[in-house]
PDB file of N, CA and C in Angstrom:
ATOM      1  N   UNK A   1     -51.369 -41.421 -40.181  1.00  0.00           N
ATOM      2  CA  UNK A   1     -50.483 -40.284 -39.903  1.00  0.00           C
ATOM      3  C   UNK A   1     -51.301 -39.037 -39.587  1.00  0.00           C
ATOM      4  N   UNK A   2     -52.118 -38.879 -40.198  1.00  0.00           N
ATOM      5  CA  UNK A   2     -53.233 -37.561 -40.083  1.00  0.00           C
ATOM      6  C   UNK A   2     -54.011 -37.542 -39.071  1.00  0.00           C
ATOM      7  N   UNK A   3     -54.439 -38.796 -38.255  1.00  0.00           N
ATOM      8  CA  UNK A   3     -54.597 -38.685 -37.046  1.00  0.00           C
ATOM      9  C   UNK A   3     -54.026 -38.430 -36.263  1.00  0.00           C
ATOM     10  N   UNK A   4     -52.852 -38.952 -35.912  1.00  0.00           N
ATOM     11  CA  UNK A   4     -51.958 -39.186 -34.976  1.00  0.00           C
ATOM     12  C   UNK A   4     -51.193 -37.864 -35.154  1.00  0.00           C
ATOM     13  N   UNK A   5     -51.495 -36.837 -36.199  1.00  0.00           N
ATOM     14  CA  UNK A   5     -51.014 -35.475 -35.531  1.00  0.00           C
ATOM     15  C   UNK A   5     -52.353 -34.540 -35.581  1.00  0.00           C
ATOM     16  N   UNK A   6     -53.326 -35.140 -35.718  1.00  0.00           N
ATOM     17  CA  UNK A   6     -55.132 -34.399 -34.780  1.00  0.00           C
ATOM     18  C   UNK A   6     -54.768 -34.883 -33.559  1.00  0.00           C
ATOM     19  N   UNK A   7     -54.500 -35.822 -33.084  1.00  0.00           N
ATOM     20  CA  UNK A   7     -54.497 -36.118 -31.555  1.00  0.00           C
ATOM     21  C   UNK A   7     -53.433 -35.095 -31.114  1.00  0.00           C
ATOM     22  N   UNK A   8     -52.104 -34.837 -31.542  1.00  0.00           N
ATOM     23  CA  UNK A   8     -51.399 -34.462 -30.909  1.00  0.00           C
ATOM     24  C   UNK A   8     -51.795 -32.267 -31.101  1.00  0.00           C
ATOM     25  N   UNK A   9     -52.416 -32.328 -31.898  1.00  0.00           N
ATOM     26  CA  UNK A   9     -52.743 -31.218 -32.220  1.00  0.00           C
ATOM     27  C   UNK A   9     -53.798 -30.823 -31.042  1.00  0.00           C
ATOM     28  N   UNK A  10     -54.802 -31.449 -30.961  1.00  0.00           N
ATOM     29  CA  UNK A  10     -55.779 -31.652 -30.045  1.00  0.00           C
ATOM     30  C   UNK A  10     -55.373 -31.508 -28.476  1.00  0.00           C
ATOM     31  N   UNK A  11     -54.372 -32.187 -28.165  1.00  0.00           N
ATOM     32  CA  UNK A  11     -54.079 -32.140 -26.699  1.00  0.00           C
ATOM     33  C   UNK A  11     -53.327 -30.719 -26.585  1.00  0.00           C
ATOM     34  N   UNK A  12     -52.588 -30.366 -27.823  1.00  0.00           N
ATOM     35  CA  UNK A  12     -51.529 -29.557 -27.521  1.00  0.00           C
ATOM     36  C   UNK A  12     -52.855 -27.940 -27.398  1.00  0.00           C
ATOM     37  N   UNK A  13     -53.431 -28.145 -28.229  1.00  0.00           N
ATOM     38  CA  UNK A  13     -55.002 -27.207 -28.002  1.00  0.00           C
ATOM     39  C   UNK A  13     -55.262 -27.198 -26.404  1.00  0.00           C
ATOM     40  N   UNK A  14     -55.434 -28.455 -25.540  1.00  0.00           N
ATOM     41  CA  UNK A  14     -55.945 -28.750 -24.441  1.00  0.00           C
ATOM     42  C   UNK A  14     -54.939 -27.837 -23.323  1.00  0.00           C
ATOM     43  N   UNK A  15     -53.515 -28.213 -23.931  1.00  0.00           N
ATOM     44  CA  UNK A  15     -52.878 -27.233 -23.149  1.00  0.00           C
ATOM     45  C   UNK A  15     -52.684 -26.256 -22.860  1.00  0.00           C
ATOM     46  N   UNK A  16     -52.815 -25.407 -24.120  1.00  0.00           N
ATOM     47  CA  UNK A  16     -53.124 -23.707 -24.591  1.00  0.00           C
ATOM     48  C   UNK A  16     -54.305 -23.365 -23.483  1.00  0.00           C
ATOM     49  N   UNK A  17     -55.649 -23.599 -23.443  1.00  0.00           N
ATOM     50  CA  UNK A  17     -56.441 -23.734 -22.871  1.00  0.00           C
ATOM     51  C   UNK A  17     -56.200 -24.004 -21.455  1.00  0.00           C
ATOM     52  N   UNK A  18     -55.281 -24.604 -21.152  1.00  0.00           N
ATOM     53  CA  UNK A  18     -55.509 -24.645 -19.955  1.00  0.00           C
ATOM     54  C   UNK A  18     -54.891 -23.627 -18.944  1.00  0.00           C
ATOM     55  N   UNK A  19     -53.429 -22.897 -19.772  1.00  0.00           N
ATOM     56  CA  UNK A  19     -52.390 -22.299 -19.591  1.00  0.00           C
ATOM     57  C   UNK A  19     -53.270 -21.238 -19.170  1.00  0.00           C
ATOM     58  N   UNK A  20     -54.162 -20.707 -20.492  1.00  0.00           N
ATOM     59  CA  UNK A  20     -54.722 -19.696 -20.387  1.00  0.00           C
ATOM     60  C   UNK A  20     -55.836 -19.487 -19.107  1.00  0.00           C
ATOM     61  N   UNK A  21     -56.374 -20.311 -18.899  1.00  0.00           N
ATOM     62  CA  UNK A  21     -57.549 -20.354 -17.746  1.00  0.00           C
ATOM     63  C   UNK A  21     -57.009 -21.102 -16.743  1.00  0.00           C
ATOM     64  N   UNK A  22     -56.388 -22.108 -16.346  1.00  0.00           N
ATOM     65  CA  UNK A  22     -56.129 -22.919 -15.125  1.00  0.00           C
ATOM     66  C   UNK A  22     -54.791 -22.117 -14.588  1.00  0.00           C
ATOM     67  N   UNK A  23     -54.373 -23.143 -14.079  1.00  0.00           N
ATOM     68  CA  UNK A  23     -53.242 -22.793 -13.141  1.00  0.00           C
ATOM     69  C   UNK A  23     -51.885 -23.925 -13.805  1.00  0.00           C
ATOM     70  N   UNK A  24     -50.828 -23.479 -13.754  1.00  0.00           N
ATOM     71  CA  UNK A  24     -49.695 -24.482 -14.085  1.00  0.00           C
ATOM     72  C   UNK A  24     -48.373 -24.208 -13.906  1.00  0.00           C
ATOM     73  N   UNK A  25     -47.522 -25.201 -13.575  1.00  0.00           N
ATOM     74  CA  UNK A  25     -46.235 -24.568 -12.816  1.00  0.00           C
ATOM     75  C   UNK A  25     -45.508 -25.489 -14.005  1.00  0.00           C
ATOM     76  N   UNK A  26     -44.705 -24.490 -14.505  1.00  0.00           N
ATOM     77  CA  UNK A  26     -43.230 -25.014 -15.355  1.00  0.00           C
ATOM     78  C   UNK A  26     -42.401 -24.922 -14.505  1.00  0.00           C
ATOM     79  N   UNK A  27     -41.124 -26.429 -15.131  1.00  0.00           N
ATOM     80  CA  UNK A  27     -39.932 -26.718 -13.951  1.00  0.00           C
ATOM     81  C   UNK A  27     -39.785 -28.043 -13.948  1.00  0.00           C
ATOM     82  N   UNK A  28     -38.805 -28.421 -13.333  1.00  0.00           N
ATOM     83  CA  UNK A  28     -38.902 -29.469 -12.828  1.00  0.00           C
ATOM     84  C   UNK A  28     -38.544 -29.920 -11.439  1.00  0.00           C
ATOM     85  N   UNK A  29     -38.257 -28.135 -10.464  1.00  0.00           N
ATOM     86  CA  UNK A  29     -38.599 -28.140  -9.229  1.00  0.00           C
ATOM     87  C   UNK A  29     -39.819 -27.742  -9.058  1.00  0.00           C
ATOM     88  N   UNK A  30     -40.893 -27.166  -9.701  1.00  0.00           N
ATOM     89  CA  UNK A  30     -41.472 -26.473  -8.898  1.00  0.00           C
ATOM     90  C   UNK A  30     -42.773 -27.986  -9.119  1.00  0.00           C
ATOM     91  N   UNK A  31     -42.734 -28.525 -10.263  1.00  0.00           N
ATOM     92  CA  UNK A  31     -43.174 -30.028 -10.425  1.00  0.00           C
ATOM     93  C   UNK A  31     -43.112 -30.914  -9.392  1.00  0.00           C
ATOM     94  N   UNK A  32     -41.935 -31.342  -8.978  1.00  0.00           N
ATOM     95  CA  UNK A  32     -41.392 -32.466  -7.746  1.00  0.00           C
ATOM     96  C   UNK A  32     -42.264 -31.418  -6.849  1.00  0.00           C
ATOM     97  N   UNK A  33     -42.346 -30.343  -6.492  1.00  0.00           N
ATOM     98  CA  UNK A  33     -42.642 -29.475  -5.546  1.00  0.00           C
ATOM     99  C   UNK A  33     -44.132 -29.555  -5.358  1.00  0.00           C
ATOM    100  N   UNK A  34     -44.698 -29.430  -6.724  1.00  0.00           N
ATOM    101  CA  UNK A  34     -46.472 -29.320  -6.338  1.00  0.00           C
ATOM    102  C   UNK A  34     -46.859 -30.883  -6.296  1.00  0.00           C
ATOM    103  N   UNK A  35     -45.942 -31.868  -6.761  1.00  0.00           N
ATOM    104  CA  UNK A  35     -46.500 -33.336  -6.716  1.00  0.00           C
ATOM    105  C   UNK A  35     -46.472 -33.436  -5.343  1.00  0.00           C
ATOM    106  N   UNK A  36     -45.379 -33.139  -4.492  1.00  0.00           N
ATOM    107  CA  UNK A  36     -45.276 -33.843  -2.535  1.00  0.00           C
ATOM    108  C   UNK A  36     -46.228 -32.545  -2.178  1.00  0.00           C
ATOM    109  N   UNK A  37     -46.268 -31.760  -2.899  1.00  0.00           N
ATOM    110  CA  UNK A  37     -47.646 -31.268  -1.292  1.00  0.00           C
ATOM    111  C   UNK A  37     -49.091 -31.760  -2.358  1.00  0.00           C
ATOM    112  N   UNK A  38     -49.071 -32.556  -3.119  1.00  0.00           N
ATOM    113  CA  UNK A  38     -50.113 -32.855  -3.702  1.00  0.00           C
ATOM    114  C   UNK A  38     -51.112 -32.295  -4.163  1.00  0.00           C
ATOM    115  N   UNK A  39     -50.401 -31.174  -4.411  1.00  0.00           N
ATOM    116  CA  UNK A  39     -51.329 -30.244  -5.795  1.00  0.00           C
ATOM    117  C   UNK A  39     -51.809 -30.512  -6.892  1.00  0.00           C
ATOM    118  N   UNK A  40     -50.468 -31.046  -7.197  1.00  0.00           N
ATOM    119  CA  UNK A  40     -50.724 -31.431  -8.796  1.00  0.00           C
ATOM    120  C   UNK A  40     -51.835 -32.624  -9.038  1.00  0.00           C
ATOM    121  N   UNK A  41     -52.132 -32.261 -10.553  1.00  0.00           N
ATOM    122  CA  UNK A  41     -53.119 -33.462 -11.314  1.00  0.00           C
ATOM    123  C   UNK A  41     -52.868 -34.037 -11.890  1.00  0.00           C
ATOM    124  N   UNK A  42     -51.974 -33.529 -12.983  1.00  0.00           N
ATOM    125  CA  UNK A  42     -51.017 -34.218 -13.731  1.00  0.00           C
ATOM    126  C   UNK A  42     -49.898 -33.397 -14.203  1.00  0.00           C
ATOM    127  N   UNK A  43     -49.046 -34.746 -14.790  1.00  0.00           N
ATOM    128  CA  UNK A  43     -47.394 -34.110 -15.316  1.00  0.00           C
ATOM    129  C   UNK A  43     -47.114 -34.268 -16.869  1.00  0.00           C
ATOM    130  N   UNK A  44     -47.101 -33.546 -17.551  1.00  0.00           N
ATOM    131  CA  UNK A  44     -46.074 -34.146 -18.606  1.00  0.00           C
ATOM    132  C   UNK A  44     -44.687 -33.641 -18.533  1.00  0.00           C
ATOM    133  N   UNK A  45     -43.963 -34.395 -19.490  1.00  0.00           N
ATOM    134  CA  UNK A  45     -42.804 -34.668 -20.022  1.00  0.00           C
ATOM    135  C   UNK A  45     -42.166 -34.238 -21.102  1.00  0.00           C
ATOM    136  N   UNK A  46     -41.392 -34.025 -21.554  1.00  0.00           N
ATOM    137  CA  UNK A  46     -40.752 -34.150 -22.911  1.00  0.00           C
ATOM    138  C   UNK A  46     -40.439 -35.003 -23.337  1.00  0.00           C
ATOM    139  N   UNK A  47     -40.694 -35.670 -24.643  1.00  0.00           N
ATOM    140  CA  UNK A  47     -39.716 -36.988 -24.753  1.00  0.00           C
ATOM    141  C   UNK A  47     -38.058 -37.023 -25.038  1.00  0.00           C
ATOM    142  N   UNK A  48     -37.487 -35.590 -24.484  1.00  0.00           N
ATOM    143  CA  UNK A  48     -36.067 -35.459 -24.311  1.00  0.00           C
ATOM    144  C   UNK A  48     -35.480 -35.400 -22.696  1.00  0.00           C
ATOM    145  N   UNK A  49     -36.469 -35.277 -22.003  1.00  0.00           N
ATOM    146  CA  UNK A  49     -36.393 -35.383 -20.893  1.00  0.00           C
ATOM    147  C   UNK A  49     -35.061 -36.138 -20.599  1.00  0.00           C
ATOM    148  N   UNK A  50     -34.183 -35.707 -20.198  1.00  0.00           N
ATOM    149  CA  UNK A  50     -33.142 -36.658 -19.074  1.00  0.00           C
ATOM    150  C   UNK A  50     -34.016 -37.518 -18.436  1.00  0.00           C
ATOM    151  N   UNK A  51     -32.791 -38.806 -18.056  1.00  0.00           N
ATOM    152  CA  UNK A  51     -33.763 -39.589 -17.747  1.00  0.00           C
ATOM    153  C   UNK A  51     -33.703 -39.905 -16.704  1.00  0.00           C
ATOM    154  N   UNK A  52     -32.922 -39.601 -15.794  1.00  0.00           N
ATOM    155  CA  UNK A  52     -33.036 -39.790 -14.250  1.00  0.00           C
ATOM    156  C   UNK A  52     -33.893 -38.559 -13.221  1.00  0.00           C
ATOM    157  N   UNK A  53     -34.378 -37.319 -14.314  1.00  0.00           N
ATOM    158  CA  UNK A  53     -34.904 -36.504 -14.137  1.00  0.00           C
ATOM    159  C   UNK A  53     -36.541 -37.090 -14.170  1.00  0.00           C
ATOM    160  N   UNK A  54     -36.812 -37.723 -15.518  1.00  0.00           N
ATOM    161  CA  UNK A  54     -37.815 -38.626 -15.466  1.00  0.00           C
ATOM    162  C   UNK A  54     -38.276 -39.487 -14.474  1.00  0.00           C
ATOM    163  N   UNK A  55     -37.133 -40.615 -14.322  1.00  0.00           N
ATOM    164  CA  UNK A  55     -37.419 -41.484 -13.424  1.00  0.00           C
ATOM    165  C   UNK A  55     -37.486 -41.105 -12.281  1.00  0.00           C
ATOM    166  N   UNK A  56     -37.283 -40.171 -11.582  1.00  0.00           N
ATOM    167  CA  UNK A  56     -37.381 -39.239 -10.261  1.00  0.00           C
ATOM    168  C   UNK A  56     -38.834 -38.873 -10.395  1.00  0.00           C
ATOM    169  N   UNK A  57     -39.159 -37.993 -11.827  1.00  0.00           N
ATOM    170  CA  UNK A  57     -40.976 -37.602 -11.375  1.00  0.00           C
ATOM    171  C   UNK A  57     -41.929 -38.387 -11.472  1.00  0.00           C
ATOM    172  N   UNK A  58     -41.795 -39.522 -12.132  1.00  0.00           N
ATOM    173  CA  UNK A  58     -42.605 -40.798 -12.367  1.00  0.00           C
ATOM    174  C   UNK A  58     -42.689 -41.916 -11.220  1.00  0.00           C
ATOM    175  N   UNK A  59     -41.479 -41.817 -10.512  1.00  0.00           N
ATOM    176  CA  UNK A  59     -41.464 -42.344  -9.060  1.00  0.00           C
ATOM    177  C   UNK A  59     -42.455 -41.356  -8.045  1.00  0.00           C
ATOM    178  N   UNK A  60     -41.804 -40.462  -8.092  1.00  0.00           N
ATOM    179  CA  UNK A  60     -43.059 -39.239  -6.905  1.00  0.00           C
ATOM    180  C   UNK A  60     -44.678 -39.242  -7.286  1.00  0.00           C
ATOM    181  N   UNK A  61     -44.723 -39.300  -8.617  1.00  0.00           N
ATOM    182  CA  UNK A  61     -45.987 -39.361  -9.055  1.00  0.00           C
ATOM    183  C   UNK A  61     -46.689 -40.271  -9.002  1.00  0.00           C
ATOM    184  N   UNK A  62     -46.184 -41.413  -8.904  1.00  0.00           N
ATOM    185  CA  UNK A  62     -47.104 -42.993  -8.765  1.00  0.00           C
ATOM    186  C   UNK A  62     -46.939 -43.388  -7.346  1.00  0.00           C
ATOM    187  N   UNK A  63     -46.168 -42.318  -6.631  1.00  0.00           N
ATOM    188  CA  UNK A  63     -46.304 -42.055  -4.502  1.00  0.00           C
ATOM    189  C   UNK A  63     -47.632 -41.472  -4.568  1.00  0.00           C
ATOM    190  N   UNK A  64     -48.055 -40.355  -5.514  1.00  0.00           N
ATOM    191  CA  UNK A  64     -48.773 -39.015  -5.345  1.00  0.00           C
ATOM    192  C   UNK A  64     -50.265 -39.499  -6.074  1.00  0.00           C
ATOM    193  N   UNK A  65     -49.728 -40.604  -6.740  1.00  0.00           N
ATOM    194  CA  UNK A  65     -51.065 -41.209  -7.889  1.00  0.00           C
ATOM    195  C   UNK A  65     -51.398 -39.427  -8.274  1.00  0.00           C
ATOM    196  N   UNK A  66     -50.371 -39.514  -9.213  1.00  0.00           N
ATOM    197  CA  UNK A  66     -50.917 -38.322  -9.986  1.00  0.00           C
ATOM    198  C   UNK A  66     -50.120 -38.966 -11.633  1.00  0.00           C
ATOM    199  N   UNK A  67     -51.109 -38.429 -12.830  1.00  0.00           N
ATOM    200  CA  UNK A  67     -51.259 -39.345 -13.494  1.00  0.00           C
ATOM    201  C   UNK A  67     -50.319 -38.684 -14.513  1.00  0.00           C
ATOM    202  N   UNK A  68     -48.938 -39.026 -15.295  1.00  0.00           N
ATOM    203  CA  UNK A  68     -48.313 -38.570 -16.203  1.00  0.00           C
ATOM    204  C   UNK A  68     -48.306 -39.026 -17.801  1.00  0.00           C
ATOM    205  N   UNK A  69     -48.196 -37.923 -18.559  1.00  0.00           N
ATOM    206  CA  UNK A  69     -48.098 -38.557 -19.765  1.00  0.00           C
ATOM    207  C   UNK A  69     -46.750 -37.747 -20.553  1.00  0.00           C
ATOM    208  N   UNK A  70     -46.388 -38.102 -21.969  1.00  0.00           N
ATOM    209  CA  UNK A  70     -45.079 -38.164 -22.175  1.00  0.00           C
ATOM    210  C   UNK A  70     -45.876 -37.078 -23.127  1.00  0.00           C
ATOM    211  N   UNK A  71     -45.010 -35.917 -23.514  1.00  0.00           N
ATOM    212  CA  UNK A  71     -45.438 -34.766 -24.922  1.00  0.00           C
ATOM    213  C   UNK A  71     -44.640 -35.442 -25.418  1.00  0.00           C
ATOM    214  N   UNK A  72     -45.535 -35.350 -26.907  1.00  0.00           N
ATOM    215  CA  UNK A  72     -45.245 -35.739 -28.237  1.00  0.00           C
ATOM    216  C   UNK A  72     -44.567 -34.495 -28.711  1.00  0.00           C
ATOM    217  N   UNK A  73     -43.163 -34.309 -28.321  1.00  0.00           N
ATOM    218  CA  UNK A  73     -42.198 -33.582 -28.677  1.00  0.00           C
ATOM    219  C   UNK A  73     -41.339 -33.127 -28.131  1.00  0.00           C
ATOM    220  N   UNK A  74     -40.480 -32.425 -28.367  1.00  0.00           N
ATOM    221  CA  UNK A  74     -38.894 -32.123 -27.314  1.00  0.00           C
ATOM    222  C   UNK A  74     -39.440 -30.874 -26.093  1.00  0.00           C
ATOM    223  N   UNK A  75     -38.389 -30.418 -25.872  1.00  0.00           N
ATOM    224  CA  UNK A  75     -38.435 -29.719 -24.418  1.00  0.00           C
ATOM    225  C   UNK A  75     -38.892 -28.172 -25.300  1.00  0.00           C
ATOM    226  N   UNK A  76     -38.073 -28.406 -26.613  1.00  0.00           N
ATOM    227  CA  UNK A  76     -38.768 -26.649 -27.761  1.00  0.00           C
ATOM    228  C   UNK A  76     -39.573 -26.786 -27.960  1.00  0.00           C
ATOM    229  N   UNK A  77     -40.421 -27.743 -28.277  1.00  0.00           N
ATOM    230  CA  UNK A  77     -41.396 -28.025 -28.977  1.00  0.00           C
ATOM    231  C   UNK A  77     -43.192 -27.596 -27.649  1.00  0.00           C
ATOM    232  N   UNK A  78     -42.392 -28.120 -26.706  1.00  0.00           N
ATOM    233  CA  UNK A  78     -43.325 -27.810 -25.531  1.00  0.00           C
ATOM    234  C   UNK A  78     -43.212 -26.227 -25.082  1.00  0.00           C
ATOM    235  N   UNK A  79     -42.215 -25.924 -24.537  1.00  0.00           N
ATOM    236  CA  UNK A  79     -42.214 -24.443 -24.175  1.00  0.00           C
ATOM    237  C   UNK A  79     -43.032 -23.797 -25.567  1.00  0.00           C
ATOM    238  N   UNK A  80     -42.974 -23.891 -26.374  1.00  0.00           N
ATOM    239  CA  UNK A  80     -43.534 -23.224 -27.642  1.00  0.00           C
ATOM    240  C   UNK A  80     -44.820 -23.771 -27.471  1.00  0.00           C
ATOM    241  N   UNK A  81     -45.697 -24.637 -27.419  1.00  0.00           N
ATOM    242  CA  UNK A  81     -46.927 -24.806 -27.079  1.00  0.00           C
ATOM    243  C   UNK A  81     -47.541 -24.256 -25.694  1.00  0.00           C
ATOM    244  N   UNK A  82     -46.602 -23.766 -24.945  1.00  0.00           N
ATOM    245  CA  UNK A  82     -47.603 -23.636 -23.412  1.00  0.00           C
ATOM    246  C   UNK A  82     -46.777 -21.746 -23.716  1.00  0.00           C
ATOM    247  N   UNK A  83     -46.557 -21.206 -24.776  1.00  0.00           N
ATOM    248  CA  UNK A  83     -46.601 -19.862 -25.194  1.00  0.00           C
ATOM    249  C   UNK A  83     -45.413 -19.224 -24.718  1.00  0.00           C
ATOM    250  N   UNK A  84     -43.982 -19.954 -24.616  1.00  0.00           N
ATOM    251  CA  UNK A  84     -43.332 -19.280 -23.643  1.00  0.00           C
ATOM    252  C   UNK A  84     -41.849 -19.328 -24.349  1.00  0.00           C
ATOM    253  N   UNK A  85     -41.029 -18.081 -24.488  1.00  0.00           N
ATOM    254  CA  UNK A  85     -39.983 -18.080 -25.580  1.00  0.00           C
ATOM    255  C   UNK A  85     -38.795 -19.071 -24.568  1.00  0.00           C
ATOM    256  N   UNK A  86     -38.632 -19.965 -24.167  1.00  0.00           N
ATOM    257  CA  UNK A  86     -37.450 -20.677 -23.350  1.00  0.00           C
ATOM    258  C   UNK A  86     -38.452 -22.378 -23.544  1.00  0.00           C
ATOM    259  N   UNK A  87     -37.364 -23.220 -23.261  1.00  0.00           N
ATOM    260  CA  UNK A  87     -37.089 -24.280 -23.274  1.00  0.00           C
ATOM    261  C   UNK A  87     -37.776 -24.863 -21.956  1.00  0.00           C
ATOM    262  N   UNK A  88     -38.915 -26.045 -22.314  1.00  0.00           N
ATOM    263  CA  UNK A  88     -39.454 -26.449 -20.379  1.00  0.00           C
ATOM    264  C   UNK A  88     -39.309 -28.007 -20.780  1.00  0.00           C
ATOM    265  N   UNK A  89     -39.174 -28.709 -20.176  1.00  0.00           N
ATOM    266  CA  UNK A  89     -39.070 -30.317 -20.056  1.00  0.00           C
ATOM    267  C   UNK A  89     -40.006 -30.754 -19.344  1.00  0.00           C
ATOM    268  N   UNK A  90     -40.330 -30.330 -17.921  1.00  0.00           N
ATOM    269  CA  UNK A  90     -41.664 -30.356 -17.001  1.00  0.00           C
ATOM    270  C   UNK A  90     -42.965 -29.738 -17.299  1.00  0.00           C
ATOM    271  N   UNK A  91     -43.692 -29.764 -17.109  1.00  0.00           N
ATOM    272  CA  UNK A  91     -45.169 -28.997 -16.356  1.00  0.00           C
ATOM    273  C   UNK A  91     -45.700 -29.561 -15.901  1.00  0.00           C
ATOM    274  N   UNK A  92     -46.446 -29.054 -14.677  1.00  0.00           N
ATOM    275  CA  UNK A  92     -48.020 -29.650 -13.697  1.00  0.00           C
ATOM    276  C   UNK A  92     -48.811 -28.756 -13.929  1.00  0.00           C
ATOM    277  N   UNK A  93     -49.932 -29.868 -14.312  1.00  0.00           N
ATOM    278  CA  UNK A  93     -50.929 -28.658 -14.031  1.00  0.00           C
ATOM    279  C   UNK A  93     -51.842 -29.153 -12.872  1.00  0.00           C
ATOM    280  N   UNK A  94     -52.040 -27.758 -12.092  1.00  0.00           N
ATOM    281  CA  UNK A  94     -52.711 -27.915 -10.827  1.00  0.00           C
ATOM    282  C   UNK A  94     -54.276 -27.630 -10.760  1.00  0.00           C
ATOM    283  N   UNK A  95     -54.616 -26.859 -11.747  1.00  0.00           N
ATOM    284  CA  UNK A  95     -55.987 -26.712 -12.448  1.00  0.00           C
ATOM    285  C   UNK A  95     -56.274 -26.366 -13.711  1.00  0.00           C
ATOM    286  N   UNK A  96     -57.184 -27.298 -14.118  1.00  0.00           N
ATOM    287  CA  UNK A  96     -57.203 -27.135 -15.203  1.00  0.00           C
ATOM    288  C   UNK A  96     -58.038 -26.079 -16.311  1.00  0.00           C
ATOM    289  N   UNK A  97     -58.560 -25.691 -15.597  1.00  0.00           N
ATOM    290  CA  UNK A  97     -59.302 -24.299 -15.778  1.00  0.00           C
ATOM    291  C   UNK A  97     -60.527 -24.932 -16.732  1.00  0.00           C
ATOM    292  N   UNK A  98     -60.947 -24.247 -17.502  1.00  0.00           N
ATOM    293  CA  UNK A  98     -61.980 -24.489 -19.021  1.00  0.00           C
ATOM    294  C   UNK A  98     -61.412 -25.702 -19.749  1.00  0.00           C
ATOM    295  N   UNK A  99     -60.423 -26.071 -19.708  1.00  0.00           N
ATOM    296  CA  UNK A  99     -59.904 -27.239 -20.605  1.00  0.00           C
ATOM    297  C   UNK A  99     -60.308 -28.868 -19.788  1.00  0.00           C
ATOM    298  N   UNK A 100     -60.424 -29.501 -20.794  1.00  0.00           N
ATOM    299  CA  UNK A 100     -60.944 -30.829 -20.226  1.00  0.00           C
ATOM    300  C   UNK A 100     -59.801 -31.738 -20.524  1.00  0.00           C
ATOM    301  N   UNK A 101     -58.481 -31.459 -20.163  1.00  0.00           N
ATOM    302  CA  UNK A 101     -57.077 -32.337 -20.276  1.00  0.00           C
ATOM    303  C   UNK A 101     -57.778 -33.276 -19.236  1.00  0.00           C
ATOM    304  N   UNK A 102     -58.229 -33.155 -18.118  1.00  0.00           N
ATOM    305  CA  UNK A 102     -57.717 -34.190 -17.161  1.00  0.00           C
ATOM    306  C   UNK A 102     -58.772 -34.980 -17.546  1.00  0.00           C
ATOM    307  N   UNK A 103     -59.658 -35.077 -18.352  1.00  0.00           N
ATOM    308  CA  UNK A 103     -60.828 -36.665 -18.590  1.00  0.00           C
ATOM    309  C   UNK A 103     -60.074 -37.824 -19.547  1.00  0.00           C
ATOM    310  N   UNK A 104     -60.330 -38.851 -19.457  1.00  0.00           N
ATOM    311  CA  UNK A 104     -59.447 -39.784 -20.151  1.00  0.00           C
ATOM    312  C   UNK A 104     -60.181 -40.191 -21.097  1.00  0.00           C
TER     313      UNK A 104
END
């Protein structure tokens, strides 16, 4: 259990970081939007995400081979990690600035 919220602690760090120095578009137009002109690097999710909203960016994204992963938490739980008083279900990030999210 104590790992598995260092990992999630850890990435959610990765994101802070990246917010702050890279570049990143909240939405889930402006997402579909930077995946087709192929900006984006990667996507996450909420795991409340609607799901035809999902299955729409996970389809564009595996057109775009751009690589998505699911946040370990709701759509509050995310807007509150990427510093922002409203509710986000999407983000791309298009650079990642100082943060090393995009190494696997």
């Amino acid at each position: 259990l104590n790992m598995v919220k260092n990992t999630a602690d850890n990435v959610n760090n990765k994101i802070k970081l990246a917010m702050r120095s890279g570049k990143i578009l909240l939405g889930y137009k402006n997402t579909l939007r930077s995946i087709r002109k192929g900006e984006s690097k990667m996507v996450f999710i909420a795991n409340n995400c609607p799901l035809v909203r999902k299955y729409e960016i996970e389809y564009y994204a595996a057109l775009g081979d751009v690589s998505i992963k699911i946040f370990n938490g709701n759509n509050i739980n995310m807007g509150t990690t990427l510093g922002k008083y409203f509710r986000c279900s999407v983000f791309s990030i298009i650079s990642p600035g100082d943060s090393d999210i995009l190494v696997k």
